[in-house]
C-alpha atoms as a PDB file:
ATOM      1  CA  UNK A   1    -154.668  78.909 -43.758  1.00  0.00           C
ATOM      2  CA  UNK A   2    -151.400  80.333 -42.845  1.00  0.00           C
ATOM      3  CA  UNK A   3    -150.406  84.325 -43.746  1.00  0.00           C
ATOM      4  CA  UNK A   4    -148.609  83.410 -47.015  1.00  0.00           C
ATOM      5  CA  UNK A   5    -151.162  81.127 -48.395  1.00  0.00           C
ATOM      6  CA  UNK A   6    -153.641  84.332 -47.709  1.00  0.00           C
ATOM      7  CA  UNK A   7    -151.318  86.681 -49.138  1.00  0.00           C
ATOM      8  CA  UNK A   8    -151.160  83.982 -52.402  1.00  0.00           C
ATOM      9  CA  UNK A   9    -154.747  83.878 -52.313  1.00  0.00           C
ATOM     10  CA  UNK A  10    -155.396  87.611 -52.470  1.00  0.00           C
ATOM     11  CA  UNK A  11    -152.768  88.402 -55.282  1.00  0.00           C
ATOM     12  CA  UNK A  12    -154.664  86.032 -57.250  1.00  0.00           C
ATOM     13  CA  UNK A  13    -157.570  86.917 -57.151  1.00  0.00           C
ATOM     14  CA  UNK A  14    -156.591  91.062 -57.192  1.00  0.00           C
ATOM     15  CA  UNK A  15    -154.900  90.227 -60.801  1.00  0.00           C
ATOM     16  CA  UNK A  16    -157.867  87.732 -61.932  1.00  0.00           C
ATOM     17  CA  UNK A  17    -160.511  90.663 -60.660  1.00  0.00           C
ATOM     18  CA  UNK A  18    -158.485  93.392 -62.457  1.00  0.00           C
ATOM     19  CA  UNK A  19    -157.738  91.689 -65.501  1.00  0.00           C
ATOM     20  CA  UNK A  20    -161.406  90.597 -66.096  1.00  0.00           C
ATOM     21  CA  UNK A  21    -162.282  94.381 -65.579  1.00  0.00           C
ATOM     22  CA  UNK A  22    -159.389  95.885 -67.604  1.00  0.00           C
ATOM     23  CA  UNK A  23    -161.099  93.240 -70.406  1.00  0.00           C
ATOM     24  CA  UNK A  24    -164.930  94.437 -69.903  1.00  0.00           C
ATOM     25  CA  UNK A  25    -163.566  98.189 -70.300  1.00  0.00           C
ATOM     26  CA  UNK A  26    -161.858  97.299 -73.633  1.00  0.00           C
ATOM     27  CA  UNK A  27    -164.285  95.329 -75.107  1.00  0.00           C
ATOM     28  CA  UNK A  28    -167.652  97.598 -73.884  1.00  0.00           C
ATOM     29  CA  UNK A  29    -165.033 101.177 -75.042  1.00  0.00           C
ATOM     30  CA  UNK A  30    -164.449  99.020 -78.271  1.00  0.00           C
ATOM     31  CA  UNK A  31    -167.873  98.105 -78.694  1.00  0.00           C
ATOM     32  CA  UNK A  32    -169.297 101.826 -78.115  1.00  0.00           C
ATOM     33  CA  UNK A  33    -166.848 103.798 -80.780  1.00  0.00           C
ATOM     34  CA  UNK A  34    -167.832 100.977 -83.342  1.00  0.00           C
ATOM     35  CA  UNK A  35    -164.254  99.026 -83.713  1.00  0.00           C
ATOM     36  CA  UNK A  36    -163.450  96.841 -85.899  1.00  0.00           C
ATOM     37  CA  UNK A  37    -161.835  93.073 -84.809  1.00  0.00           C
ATOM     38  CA  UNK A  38    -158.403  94.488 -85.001  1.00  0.00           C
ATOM     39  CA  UNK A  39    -159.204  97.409 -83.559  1.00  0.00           C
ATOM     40  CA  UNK A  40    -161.481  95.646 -80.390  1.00  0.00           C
ATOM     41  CA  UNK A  41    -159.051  92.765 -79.771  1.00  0.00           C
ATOM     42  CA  UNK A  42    -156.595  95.419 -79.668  1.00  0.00           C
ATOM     43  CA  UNK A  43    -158.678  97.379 -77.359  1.00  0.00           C
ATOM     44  CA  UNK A  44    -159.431  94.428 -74.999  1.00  0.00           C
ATOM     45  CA  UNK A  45    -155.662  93.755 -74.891  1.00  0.00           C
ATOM     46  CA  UNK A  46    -154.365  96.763 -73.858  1.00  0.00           C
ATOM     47  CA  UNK A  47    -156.596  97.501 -71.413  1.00  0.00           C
ATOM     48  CA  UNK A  48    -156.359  93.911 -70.170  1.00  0.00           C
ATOM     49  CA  UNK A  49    -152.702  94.956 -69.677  1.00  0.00           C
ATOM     50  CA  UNK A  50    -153.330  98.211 -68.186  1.00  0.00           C
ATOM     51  CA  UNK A  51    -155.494  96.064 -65.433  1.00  0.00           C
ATOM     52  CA  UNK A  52    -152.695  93.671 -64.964  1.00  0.00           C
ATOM     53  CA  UNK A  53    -150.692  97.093 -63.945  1.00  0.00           C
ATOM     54  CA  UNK A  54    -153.398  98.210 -62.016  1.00  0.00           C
ATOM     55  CA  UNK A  55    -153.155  95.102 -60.219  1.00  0.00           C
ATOM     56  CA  UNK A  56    -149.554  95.258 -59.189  1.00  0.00           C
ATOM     57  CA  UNK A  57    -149.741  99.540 -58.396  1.00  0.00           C
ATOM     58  CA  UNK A  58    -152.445  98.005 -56.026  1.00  0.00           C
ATOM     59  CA  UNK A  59    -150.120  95.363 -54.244  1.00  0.00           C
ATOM     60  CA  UNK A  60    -147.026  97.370 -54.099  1.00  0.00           C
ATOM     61  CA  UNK A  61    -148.908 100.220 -52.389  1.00  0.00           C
ATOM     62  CA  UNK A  62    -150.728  97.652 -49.855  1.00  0.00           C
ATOM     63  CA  UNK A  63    -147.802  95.557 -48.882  1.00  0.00           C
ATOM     64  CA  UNK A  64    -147.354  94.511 -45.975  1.00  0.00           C
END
């Protein structure tokens, strides 16, 4: 596996891994104050995208 397929790899899997954990914190902080479905799939979606940002802070600042 050359450098760019590695470098591939890893942004993958950084955006899948922050994604799923930017999901888990929406749903479990909707789940704990008692949302409703609007108000959870709401919840789950913005921190989803907050976790895709996360995500791409994390590459920018680790670029090679």
């Amino acid at each position: 596996m050359n450098h760019q397929e590695r470098r591939l790899q890893r942004v993958v899997w950084t955006y899948t891994g922050f994604t799923i954990i930017g999901i888990a914190v929406g749903f479990g902080f909707a789940v704990l104050l008692g949302f409703g479905d609007t108000a959870r799939s709401v919840s789950v979606g913005a921190c989803a995208v907050l976790g895709v940002g996360a995500a791409v802070a994390y590459l920018l600042r680790s670029a090679d």
